[in-house]
PDB file of N, CA and C in Angstrom:
ATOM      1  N   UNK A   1     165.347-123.831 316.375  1.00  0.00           N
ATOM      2  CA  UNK A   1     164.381-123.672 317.425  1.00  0.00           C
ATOM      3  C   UNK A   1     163.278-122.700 317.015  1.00  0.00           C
ATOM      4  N   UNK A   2     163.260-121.812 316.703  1.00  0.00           N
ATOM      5  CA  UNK A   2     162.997-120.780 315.569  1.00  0.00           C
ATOM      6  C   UNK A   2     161.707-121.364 314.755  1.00  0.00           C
ATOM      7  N   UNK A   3     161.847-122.685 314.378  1.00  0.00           N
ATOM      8  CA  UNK A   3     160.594-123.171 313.710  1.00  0.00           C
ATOM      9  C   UNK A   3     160.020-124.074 314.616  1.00  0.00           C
ATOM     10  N   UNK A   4     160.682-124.528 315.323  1.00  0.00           N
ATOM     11  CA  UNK A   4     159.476-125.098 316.384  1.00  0.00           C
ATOM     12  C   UNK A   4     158.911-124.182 316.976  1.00  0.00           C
ATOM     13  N   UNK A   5     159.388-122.935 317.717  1.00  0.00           N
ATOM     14  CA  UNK A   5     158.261-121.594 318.485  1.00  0.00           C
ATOM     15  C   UNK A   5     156.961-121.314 317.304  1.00  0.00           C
ATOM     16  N   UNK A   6     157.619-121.343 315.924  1.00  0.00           N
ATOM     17  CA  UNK A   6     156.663-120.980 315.167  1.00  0.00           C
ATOM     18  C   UNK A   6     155.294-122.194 314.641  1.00  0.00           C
ATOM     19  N   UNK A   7     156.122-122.930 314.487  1.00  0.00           N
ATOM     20  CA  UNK A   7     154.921-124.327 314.516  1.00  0.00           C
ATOM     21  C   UNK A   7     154.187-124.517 315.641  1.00  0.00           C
ATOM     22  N   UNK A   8     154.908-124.258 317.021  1.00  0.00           N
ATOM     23  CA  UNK A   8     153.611-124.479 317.967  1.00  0.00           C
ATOM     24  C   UNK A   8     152.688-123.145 318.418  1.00  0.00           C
ATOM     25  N   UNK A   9     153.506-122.186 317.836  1.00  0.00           N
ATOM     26  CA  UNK A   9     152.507-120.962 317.859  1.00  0.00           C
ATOM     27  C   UNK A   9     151.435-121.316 317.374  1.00  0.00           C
ATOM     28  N   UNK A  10     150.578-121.990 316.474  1.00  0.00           N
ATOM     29  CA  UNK A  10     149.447-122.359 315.929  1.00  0.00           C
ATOM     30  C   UNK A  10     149.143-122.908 317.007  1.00  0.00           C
ATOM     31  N   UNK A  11     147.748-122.783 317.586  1.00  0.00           N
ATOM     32  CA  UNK A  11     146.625-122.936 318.212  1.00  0.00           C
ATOM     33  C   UNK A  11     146.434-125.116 317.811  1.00  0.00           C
ATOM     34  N   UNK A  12     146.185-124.671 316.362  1.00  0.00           N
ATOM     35  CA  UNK A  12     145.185-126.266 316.182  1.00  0.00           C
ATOM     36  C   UNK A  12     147.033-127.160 316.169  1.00  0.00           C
ATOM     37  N   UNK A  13     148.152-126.934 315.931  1.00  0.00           N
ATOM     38  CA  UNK A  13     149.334-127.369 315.708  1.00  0.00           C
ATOM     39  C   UNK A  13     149.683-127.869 317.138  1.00  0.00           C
ATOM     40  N   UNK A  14     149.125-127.202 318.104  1.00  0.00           N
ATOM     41  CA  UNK A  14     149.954-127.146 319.752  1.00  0.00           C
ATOM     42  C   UNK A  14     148.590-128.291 320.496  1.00  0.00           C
ATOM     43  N   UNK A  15     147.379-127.860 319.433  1.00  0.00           N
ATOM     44  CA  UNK A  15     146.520-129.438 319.751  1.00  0.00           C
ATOM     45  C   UNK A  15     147.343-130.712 319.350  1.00  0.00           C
ATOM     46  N   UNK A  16     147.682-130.921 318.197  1.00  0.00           N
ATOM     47  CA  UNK A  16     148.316-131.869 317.510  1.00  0.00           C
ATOM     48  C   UNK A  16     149.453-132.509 318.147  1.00  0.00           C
ATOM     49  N   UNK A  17     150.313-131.393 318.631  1.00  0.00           N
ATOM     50  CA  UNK A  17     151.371-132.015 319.846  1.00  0.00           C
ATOM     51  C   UNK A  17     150.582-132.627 320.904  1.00  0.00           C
ATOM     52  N   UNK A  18     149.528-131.745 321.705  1.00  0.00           N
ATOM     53  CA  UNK A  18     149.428-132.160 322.965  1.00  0.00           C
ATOM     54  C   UNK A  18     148.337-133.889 322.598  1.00  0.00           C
ATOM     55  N   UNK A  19     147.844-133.717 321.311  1.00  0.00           N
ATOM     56  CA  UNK A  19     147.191-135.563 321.222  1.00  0.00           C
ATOM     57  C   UNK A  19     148.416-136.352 321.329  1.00  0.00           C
ATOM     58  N   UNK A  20     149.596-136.016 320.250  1.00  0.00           N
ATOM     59  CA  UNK A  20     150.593-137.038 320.367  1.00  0.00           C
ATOM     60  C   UNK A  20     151.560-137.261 321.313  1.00  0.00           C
ATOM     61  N   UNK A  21     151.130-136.390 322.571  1.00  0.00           N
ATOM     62  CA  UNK A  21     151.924-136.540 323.669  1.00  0.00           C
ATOM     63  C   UNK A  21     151.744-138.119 324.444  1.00  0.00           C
ATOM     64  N   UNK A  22     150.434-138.290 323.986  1.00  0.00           N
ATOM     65  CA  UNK A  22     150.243-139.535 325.029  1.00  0.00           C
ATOM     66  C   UNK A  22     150.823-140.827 324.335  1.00  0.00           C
ATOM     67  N   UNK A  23     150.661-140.836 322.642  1.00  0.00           N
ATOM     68  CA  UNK A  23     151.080-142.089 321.956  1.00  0.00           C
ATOM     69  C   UNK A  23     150.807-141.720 320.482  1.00  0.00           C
ATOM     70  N   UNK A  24     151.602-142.185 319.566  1.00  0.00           N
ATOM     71  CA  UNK A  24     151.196-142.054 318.139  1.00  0.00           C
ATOM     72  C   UNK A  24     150.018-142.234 317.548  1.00  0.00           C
ATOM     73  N   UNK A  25     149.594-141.318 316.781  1.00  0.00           N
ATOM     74  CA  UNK A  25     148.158-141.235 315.805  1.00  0.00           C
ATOM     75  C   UNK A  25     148.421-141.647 314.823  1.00  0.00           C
ATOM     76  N   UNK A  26     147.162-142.195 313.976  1.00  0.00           N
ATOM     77  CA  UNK A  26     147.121-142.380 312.508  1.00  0.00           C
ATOM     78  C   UNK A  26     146.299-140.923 312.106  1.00  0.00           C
ATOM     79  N   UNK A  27     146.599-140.226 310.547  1.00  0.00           N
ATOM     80  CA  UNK A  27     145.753-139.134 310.262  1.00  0.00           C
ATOM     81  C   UNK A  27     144.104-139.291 310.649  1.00  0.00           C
ATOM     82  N   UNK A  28     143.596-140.174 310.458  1.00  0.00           N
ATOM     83  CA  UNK A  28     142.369-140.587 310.878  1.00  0.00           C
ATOM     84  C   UNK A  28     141.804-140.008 312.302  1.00  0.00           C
ATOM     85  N   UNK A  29     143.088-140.539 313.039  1.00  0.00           N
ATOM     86  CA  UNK A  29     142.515-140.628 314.820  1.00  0.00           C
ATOM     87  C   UNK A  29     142.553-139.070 314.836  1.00  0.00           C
ATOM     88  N   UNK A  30     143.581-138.253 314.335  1.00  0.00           N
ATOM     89  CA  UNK A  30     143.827-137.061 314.527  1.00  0.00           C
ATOM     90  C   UNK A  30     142.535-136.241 314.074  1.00  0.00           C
ATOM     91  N   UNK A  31     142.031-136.462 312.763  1.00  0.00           N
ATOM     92  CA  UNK A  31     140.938-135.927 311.796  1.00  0.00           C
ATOM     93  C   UNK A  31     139.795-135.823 313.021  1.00  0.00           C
ATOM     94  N   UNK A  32     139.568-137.034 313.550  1.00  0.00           N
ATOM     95  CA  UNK A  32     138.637-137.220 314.535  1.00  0.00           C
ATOM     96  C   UNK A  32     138.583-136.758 315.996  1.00  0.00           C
ATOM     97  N   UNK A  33     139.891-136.144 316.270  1.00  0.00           N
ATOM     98  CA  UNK A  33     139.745-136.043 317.712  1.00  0.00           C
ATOM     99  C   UNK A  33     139.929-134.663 317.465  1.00  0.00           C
ATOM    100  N   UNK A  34     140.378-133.957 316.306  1.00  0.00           N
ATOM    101  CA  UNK A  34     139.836-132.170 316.426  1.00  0.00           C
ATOM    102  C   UNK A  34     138.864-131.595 315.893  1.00  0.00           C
ATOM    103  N   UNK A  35     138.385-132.925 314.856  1.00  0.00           N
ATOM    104  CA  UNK A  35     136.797-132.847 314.568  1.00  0.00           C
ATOM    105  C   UNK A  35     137.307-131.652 313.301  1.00  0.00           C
ATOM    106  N   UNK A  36     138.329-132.091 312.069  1.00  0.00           N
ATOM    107  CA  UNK A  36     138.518-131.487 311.572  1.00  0.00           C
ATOM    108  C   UNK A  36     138.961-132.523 310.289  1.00  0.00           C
ATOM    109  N   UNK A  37     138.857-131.676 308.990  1.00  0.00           N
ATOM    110  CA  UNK A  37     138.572-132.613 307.713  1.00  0.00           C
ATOM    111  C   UNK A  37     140.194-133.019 307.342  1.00  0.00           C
ATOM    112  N   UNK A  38     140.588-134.024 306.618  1.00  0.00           N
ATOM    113  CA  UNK A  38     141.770-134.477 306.073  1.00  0.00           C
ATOM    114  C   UNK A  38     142.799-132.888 305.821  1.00  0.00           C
ATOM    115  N   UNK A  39     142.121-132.476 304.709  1.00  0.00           N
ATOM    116  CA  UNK A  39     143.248-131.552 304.393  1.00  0.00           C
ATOM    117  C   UNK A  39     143.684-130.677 305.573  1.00  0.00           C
ATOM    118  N   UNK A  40     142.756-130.510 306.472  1.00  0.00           N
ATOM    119  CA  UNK A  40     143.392-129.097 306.954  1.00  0.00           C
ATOM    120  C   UNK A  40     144.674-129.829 308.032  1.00  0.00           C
ATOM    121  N   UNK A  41     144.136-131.133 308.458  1.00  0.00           N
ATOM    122  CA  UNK A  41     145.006-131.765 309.166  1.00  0.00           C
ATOM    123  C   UNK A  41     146.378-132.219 308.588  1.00  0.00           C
ATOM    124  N   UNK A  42     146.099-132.546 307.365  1.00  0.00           N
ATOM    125  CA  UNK A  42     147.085-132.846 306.937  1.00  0.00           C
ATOM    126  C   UNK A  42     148.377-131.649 306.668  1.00  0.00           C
ATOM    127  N   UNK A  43     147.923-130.479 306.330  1.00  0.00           N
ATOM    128  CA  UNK A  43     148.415-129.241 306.775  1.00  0.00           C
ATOM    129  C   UNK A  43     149.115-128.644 307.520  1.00  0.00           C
ATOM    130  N   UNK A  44     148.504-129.274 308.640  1.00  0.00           N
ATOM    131  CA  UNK A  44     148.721-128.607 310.180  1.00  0.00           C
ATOM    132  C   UNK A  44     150.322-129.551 310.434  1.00  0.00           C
ATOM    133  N   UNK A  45     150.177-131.214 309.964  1.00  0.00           N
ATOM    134  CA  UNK A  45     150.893-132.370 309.939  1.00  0.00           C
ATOM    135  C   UNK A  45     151.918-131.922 309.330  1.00  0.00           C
ATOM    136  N   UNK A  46     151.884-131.496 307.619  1.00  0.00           N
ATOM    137  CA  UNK A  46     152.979-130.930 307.188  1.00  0.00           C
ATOM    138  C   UNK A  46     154.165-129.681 307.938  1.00  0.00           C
ATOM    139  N   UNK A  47     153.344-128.857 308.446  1.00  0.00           N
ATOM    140  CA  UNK A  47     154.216-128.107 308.893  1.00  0.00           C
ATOM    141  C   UNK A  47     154.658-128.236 309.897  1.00  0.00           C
ATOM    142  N   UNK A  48     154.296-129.105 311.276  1.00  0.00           N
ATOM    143  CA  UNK A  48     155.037-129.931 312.098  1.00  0.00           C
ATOM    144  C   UNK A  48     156.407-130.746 311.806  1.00  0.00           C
ATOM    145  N   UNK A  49     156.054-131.508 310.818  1.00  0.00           N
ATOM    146  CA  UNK A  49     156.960-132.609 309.964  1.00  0.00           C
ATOM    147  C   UNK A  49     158.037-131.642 309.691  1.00  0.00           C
ATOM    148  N   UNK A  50     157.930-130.675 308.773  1.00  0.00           N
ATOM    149  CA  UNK A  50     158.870-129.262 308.491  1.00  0.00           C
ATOM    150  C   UNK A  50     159.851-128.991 309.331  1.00  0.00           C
ATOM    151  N   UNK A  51     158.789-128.597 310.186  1.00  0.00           N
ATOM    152  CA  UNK A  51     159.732-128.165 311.911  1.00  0.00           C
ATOM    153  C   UNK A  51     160.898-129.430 312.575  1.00  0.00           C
ATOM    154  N   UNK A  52     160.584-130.378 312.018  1.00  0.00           N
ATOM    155  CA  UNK A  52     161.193-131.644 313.197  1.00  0.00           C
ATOM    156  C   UNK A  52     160.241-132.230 314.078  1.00  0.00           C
ATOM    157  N   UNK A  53     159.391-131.825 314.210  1.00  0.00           N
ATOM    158  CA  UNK A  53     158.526-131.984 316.163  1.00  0.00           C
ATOM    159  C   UNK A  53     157.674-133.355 315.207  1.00  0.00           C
ATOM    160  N   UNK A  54     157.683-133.617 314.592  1.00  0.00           N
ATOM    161  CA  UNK A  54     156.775-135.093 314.374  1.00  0.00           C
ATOM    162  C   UNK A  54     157.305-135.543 313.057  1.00  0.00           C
ATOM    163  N   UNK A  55     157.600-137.115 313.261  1.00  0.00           N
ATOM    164  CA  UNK A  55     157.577-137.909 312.067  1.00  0.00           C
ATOM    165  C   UNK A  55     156.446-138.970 311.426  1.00  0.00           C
ATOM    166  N   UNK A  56     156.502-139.465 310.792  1.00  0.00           N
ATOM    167  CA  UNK A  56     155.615-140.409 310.022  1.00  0.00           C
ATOM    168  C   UNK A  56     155.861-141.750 309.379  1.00  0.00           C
ATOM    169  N   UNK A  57     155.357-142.765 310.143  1.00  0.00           N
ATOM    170  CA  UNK A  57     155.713-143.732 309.017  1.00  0.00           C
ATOM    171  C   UNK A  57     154.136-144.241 308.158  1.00  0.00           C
ATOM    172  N   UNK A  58     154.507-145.044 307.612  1.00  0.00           N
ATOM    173  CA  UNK A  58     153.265-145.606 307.033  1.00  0.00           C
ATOM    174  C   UNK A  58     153.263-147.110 307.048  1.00  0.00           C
ATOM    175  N   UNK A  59     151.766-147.210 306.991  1.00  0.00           N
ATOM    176  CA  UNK A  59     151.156-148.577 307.912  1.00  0.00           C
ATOM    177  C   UNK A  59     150.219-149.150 306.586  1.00  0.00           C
ATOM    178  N   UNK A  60     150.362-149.846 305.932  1.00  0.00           N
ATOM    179  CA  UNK A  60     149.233-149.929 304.704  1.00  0.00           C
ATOM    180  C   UNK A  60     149.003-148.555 304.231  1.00  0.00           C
ATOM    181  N   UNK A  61     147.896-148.449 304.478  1.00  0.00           N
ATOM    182  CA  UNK A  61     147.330-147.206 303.594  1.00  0.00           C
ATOM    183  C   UNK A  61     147.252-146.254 304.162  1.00  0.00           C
ATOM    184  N   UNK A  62     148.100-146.142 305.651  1.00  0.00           N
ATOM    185  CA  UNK A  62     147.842-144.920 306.549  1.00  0.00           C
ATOM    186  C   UNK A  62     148.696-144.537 306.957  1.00  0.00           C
ATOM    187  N   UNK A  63     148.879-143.613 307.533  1.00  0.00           N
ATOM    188  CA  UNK A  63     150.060-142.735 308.107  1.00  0.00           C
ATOM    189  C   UNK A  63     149.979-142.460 309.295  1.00  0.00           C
ATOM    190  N   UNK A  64     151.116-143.289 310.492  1.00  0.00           N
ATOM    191  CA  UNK A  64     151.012-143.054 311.864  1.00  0.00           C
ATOM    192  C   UNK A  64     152.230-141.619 311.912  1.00  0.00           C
ATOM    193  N   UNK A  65     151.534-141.258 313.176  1.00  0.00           N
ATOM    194  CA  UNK A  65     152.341-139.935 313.462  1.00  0.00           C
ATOM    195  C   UNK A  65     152.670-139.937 314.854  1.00  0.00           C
ATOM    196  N   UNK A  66     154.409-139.294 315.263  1.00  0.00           N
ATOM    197  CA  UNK A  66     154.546-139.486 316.563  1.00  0.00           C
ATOM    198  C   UNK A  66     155.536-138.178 316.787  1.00  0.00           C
ATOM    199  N   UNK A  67     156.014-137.959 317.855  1.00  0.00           N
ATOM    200  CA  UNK A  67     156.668-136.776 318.265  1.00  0.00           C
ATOM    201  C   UNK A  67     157.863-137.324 318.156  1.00  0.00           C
ATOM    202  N   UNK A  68     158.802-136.185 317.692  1.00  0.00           N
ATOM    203  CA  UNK A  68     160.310-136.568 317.713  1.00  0.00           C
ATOM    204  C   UNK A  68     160.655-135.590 319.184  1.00  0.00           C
ATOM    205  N   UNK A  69     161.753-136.485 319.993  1.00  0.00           N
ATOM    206  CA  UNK A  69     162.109-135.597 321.126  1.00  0.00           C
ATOM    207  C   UNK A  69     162.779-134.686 320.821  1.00  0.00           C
ATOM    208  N   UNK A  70     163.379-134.374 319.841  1.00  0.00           N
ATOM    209  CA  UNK A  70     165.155-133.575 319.635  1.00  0.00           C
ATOM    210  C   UNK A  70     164.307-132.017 319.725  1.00  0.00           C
ATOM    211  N   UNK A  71     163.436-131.640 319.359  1.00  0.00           N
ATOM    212  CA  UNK A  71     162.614-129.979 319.146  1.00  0.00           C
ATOM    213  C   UNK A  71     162.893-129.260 320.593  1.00  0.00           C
ATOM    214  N   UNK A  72     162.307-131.269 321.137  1.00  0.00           N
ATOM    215  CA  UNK A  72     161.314-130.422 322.908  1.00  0.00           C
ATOM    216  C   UNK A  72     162.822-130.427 323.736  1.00  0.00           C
ATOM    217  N   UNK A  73     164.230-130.968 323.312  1.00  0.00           N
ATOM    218  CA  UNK A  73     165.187-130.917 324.283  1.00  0.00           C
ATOM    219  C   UNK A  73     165.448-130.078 323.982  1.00  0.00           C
ATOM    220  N   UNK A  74     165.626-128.916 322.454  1.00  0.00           N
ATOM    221  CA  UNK A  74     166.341-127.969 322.319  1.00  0.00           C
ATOM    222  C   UNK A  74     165.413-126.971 323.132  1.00  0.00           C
ATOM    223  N   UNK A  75     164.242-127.071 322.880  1.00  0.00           N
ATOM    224  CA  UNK A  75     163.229-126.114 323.889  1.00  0.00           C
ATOM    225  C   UNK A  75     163.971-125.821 325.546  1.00  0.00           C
ATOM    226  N   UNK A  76     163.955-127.261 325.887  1.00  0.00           N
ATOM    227  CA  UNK A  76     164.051-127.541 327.206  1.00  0.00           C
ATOM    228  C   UNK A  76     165.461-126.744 327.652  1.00  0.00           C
ATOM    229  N   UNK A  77     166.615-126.665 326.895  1.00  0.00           N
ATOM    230  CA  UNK A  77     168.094-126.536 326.983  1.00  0.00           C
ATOM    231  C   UNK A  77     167.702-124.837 326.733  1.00  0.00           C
ATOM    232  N   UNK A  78     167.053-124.265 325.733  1.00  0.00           N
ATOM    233  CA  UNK A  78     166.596-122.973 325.877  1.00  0.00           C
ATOM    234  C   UNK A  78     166.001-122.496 326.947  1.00  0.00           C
ATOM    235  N   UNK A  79     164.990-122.945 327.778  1.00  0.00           N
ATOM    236  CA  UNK A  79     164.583-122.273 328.884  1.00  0.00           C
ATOM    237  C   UNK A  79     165.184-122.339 329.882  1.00  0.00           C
ATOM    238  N   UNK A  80     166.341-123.420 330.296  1.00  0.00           N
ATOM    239  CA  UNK A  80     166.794-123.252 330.917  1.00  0.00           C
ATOM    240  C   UNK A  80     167.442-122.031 332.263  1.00  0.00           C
ATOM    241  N   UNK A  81     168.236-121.324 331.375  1.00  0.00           N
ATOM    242  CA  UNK A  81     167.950-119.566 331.683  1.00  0.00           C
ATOM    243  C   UNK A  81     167.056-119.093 332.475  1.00  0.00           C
ATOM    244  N   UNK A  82     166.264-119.137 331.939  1.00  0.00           N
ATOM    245  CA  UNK A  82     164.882-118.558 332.468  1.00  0.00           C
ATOM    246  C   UNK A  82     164.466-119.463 334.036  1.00  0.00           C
ATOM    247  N   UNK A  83     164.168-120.671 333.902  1.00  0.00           N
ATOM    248  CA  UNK A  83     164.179-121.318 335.090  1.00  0.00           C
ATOM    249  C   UNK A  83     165.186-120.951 336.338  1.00  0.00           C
ATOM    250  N   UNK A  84     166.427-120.627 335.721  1.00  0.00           N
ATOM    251  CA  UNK A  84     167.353-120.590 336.732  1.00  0.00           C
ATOM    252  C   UNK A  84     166.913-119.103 337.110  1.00  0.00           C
ATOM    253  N   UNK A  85     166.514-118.710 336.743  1.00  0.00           N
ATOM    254  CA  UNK A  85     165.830-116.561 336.725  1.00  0.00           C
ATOM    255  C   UNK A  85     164.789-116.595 337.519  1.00  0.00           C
ATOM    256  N   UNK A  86     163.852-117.583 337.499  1.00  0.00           N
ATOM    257  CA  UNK A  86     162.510-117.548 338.211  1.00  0.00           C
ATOM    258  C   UNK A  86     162.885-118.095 339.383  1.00  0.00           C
ATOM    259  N   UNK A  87     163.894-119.432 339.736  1.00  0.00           N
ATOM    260  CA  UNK A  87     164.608-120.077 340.745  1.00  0.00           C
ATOM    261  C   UNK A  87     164.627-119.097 341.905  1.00  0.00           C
ATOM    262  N   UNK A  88     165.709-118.649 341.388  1.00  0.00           N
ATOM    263  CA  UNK A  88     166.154-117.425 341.953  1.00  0.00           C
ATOM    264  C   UNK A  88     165.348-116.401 342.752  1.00  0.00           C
ATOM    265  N   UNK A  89     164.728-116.091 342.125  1.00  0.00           N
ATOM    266  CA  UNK A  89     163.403-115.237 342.755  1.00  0.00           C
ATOM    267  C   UNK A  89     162.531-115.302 343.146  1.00  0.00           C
ATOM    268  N   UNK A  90     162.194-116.757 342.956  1.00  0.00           N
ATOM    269  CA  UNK A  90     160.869-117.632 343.949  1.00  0.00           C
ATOM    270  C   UNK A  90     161.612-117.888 344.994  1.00  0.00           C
ATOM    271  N   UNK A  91     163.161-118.093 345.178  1.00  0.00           N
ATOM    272  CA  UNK A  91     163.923-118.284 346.374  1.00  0.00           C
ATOM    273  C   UNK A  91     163.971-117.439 347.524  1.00  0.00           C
ATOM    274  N   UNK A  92     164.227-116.122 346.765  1.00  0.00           N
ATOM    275  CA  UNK A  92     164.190-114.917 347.682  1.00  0.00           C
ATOM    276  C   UNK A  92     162.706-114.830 348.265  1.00  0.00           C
ATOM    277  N   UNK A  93     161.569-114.618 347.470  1.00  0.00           N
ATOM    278  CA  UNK A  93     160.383-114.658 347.705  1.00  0.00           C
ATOM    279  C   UNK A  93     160.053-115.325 348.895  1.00  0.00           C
ATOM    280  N   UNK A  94     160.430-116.568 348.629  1.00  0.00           N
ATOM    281  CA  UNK A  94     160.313-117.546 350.002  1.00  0.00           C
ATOM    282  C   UNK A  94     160.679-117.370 351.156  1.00  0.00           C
ATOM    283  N   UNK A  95     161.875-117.261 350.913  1.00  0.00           N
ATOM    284  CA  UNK A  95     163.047-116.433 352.480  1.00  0.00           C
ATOM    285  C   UNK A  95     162.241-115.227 353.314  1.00  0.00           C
ATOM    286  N   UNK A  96     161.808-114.761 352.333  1.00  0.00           N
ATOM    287  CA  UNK A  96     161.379-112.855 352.569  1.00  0.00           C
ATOM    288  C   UNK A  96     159.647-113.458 353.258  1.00  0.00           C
ATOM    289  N   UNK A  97     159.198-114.095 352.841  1.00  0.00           N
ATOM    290  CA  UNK A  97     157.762-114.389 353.483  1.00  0.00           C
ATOM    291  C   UNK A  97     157.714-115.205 354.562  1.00  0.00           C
ATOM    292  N   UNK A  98     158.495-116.380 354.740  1.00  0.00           N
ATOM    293  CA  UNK A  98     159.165-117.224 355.903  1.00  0.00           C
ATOM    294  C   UNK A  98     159.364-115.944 357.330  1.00  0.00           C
ATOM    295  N   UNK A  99     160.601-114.948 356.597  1.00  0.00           N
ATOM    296  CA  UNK A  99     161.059-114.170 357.609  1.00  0.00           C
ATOM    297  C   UNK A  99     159.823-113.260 358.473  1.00  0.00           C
ATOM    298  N   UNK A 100     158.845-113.334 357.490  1.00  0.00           N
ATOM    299  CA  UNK A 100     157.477-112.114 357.545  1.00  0.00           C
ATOM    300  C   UNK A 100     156.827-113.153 358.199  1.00  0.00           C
ATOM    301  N   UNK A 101     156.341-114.250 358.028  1.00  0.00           N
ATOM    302  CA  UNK A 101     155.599-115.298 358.962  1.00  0.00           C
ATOM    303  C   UNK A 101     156.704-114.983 360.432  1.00  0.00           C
ATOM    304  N   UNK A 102     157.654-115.408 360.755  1.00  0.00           N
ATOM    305  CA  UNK A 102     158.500-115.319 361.671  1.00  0.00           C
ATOM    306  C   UNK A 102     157.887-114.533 362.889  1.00  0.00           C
ATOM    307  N   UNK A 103     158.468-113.185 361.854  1.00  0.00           N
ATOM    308  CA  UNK A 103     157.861-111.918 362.400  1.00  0.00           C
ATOM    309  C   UNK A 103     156.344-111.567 363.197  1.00  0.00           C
ATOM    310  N   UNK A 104     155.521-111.679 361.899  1.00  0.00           N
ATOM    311  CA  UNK A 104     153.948-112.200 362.631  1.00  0.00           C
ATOM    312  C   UNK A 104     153.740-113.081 363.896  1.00  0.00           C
ATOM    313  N   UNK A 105     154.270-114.246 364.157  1.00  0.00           N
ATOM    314  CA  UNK A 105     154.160-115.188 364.987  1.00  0.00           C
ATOM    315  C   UNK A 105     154.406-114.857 366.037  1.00  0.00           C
ATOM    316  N   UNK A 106     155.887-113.850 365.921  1.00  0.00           N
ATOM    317  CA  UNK A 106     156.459-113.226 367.144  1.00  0.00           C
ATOM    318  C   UNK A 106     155.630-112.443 367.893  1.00  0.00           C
ATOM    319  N   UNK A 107     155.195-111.779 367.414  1.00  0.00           N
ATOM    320  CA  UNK A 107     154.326-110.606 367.506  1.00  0.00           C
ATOM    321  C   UNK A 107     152.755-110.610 367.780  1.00  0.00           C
ATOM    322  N   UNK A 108     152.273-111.814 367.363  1.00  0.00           N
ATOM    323  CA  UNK A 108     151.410-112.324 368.348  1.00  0.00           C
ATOM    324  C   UNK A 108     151.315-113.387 369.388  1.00  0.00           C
ATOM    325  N   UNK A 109     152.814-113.793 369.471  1.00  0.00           N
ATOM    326  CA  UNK A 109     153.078-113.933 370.764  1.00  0.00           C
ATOM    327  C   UNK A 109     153.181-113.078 371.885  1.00  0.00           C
ATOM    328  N   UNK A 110     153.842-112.420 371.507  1.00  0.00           N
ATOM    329  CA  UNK A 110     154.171-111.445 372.326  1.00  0.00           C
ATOM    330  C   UNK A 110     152.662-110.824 373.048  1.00  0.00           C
ATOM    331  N   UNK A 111     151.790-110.198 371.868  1.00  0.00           N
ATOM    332  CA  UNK A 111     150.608-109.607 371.995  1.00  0.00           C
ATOM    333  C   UNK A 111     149.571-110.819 373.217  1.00  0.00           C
ATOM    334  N   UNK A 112     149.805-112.095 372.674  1.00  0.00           N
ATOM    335  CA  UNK A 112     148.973-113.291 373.644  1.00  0.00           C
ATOM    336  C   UNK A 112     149.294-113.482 375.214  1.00  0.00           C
ATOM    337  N   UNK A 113     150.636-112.737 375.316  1.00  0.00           N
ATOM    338  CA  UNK A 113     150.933-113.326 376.767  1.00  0.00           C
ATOM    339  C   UNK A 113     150.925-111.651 377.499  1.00  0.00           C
ATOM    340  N   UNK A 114     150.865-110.398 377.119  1.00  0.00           N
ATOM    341  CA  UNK A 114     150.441-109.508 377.712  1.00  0.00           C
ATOM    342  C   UNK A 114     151.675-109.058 378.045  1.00  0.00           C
ATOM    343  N   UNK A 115     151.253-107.961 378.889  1.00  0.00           N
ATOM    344  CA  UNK A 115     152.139-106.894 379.243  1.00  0.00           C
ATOM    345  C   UNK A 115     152.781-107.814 380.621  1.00  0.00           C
ATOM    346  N   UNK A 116     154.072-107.724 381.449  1.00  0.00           N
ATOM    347  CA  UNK A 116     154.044-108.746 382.675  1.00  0.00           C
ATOM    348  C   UNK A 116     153.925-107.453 383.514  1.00  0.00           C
TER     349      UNK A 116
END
């Protein structure tokens, strides 16, 4: 997991995921949609490939590229934790502001219908 945090730590690398989120690239489409020359892409490609987070086949003379899921489940199975942490405390949060609306409502009820 360790090298996927570090592969998508790159800026132009976490572009590269988010193009191939929608459907596989050829190096070409990629070159063109970050407006950036062969090598550096190809670069950026290698060390993805490294990580796991994208494979490659080849098509004639080109190289399509697509996301492998196995990176983003170990991601997903890692944050887990954390979700259940924020859960938790957006829960209370909720309860505690609900109870404070409650409160308010009461209280200008009370204030609307006057003293008897």
């Amino acid at each position: 997991m360790r090298s996927t945090l570090a592969a998508l730590a790159e800026p132009t690398r976490l572009q590269v995921v988010e193009l191939l989120r929608d459907r596989p690239h050829y190096v070409g489409e990629i070159e063109e949609a970050l407006r950036m020359g062969q090598p550096q892409v190809s670069k950026h490609l290698r060390v993805l490939r490294e990580a796991g987070i994208v494979s490659s086949t080849v098509d004639a003379q080109r190289r399509l590229y697509r996301l492998r899921p196995e990176p983003f489940r170990e991601l997903d199975d890692w944050l887990e934790p954390y979700r259940e942490f924020w859960s938790e405390r957006l829960d209370r949060l909720e309860a505690h502001l609900d109870s404070t609306e409650s409160d308010l409502r009461a209280r200008a009820s009370a204030v609307a219908e006057g003293p008897e």
